[in-house]
Protein backbone atom coordinates (compact mmCIF):
# COMPACT_ATOMS: atom_id res chain seq x y z
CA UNK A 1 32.97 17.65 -30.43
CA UNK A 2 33.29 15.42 -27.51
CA UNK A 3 32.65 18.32 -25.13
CA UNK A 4 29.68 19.49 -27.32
CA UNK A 5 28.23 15.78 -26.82
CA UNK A 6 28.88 15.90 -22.79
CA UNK A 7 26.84 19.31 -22.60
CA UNK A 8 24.05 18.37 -24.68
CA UNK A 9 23.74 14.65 -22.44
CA UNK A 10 23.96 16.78 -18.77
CA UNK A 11 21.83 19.32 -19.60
CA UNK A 12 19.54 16.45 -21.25
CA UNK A 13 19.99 14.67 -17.72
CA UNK A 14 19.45 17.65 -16.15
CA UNK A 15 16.05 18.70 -17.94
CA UNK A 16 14.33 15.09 -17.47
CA UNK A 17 14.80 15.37 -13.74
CA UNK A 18 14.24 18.92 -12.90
CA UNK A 19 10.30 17.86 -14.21
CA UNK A 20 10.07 15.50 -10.82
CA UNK A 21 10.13 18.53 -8.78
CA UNK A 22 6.39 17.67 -8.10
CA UNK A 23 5.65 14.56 -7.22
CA UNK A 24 4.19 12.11 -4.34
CA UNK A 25 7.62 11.70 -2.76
CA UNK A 26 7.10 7.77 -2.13
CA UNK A 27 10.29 7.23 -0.66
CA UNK A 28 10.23 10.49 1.79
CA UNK A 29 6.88 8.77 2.98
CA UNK A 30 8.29 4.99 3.35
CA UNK A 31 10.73 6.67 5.97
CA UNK A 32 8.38 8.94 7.49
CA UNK A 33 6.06 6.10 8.26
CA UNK A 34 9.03 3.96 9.07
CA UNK A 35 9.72 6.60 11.62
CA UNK A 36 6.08 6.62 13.05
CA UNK A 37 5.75 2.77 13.14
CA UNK A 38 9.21 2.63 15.31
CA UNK A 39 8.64 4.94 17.76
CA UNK A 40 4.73 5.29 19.47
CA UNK A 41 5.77 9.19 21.15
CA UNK A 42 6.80 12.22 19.87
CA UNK A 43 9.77 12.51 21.65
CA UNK A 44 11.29 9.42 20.40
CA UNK A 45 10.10 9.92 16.50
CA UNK A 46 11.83 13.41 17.02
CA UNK A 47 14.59 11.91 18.55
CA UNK A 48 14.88 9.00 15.15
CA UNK A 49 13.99 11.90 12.78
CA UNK A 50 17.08 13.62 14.23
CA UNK A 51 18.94 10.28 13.97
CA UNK A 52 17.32 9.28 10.38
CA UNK A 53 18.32 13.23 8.80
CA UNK A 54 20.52 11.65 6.66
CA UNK A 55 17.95 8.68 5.45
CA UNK A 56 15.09 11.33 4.73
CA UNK A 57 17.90 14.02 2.62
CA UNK A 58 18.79 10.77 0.74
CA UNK A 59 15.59 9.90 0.43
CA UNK A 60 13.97 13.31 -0.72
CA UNK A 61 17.23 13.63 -2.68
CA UNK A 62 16.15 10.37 -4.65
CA UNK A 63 12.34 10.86 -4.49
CA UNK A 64 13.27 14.57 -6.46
CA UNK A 65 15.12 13.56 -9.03
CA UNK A 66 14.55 9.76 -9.61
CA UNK A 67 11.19 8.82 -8.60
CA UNK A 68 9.09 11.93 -9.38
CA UNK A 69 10.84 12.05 -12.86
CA UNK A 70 9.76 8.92 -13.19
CA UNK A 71 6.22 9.66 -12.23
CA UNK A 72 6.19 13.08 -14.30
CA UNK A 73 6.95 11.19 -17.46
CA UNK A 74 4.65 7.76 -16.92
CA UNK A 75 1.82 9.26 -15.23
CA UNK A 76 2.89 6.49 -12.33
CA UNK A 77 4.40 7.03 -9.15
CA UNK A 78 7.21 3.77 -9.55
CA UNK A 79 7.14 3.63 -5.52
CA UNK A 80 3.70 4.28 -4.29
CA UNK A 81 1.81 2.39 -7.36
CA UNK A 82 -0.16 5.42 -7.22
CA UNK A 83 -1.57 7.67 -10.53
CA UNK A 84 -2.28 9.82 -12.20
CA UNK A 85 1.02 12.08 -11.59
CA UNK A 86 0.31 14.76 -8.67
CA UNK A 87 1.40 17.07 -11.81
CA UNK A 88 -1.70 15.64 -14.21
CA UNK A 89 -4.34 16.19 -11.39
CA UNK A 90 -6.25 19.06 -10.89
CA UNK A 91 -5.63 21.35 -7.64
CA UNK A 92 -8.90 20.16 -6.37
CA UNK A 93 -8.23 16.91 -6.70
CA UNK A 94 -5.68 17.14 -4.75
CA UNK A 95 -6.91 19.36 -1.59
CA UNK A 96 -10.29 18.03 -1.76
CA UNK A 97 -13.19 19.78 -0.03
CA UNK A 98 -16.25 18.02 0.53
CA UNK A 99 -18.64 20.25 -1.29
CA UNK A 100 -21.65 19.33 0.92
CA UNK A 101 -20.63 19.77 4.29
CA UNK A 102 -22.31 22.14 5.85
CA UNK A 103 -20.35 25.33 6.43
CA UNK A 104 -20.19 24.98 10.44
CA UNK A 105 -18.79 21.40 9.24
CA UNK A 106 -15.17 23.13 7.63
CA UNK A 107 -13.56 24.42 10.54
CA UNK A 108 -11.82 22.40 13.42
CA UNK A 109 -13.40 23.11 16.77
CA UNK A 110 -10.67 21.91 18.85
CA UNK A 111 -6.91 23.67 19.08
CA UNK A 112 -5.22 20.50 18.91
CA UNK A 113 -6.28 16.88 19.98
CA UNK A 114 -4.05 17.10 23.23
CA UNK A 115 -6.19 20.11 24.56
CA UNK A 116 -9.47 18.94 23.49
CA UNK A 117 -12.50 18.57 25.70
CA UNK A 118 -13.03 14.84 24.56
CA UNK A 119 -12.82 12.13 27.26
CA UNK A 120 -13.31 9.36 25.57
CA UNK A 121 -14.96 7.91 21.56
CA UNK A 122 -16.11 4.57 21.22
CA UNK A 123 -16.87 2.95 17.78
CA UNK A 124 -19.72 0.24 17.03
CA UNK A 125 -21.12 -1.40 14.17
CA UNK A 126 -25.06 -1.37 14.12
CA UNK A 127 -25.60 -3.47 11.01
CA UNK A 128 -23.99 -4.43 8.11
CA UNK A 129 -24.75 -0.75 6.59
CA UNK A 130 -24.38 1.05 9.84
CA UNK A 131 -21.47 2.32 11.72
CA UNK A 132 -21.63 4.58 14.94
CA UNK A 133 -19.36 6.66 16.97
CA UNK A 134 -20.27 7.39 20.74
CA UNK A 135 -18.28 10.75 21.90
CA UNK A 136 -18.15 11.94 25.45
CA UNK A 137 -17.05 15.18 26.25
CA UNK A 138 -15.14 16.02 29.81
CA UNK A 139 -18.22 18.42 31.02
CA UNK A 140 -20.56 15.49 30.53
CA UNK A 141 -22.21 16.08 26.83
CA UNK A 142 -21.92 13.00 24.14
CA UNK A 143 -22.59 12.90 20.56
CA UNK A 144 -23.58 10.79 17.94
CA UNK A 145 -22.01 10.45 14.67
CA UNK A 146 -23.54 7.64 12.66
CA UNK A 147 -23.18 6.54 9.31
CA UNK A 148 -25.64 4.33 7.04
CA UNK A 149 -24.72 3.10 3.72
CA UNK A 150 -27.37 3.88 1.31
CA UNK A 151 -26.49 1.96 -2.42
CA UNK A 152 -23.19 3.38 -3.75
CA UNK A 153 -23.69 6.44 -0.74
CA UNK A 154 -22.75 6.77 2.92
CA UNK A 155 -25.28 9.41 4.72
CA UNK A 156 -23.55 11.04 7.63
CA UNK A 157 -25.62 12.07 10.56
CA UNK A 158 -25.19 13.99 13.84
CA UNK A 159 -27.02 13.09 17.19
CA UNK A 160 -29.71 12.46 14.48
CA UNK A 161 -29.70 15.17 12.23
CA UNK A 162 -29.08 14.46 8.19
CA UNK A 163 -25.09 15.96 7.89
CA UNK A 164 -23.97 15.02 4.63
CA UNK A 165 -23.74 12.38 1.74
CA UNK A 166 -20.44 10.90 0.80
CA UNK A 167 -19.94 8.16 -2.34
CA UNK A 168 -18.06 5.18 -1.33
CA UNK A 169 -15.69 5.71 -4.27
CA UNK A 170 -15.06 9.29 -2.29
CA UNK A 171 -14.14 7.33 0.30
CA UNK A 172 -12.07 4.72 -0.99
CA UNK A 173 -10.23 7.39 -2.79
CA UNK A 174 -9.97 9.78 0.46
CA UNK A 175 -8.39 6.10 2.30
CA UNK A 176 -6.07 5.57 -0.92
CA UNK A 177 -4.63 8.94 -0.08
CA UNK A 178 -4.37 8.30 3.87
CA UNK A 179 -2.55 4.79 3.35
């Protein structure tokens, strides 16, 4: 009987936390950002990731089949604060496409930042509604991206042409998921 009882509590044990398997993994991203707070170069975060292996397996280890289960079963990610569960929301929720970007707008010009032609960006704010960003490219050419708060919307233009409209709750919730 006793073994019976043992079985039946493991694989109990053993089915609640096999359903974290998908989850927000807020301790994996305390370290990770840990990591990237430490250290401001790649070498050295590579150098502390190499150092920290043991932290992040721990960590992943605990995220999988603590935290997630937890978050699987309240809706409530006990680390991050965050909900719904990543396993409640829907796929496009969670890679979210801005719907009215023009189509030249979805695809990243530039291989990587570290070969990119752009000397320098400078930030300003207009107004209280208005926010611009000066780029200048090495061969000489600038742009203009400026944004202008418009009620509960944020219009997005480029060296003066209408780009697209964004809701400030899009963007809160596009920052929620950056933090």
């Amino acid at each position: 009987m006793k073994k019976i009882a043992l079985k039946a509590v493991a694989m109990a044990v053993l089915a609640t936390s096999l359903t974290g398997c998908i989850g927000q993994m807020g301790t994996s991203q305390m370290v990770t950002k840990a990591n990237l707070s430490a250290v401001d170069n790649r070498y050295g975060r590579a150098g502390l990731f190499v150092l920290l292996s043991p932290v992040y397996g721990i960590a992943a280890a605990a995220d999988l089949f603590i935290f997630n289960s937890i978050e699987f079963w309240t809706g409530k990610n006990p680390i991050t604060g965050k909900s719904p569960a990543v396993a409640d929301m829907p796929v496009d929720a969670i890679f979210k496409i801005n719907s009215k970007l023009d189509k030249s707008m979805t695809t990243v010009p530039l291989a990587s930042v570290q070969n990119s032609n752009i000397e320098a960006a400078t930030f300003r704010q207009l107004d209280d509604s208005t926010l611009e960003m000066n780029v200048s490219y090495q061969n000489g050419e600038t742009a203009r991206l400026r944004g202008e708060k418009a009620g509960d919307n944020v219009n997005f233009y480029l060296d003066g042409e209408f780009i697209t409209t964004v809701s400030i709750a899009e963007l809160n919730q596009y920052a929620d998921v950056q933090a």
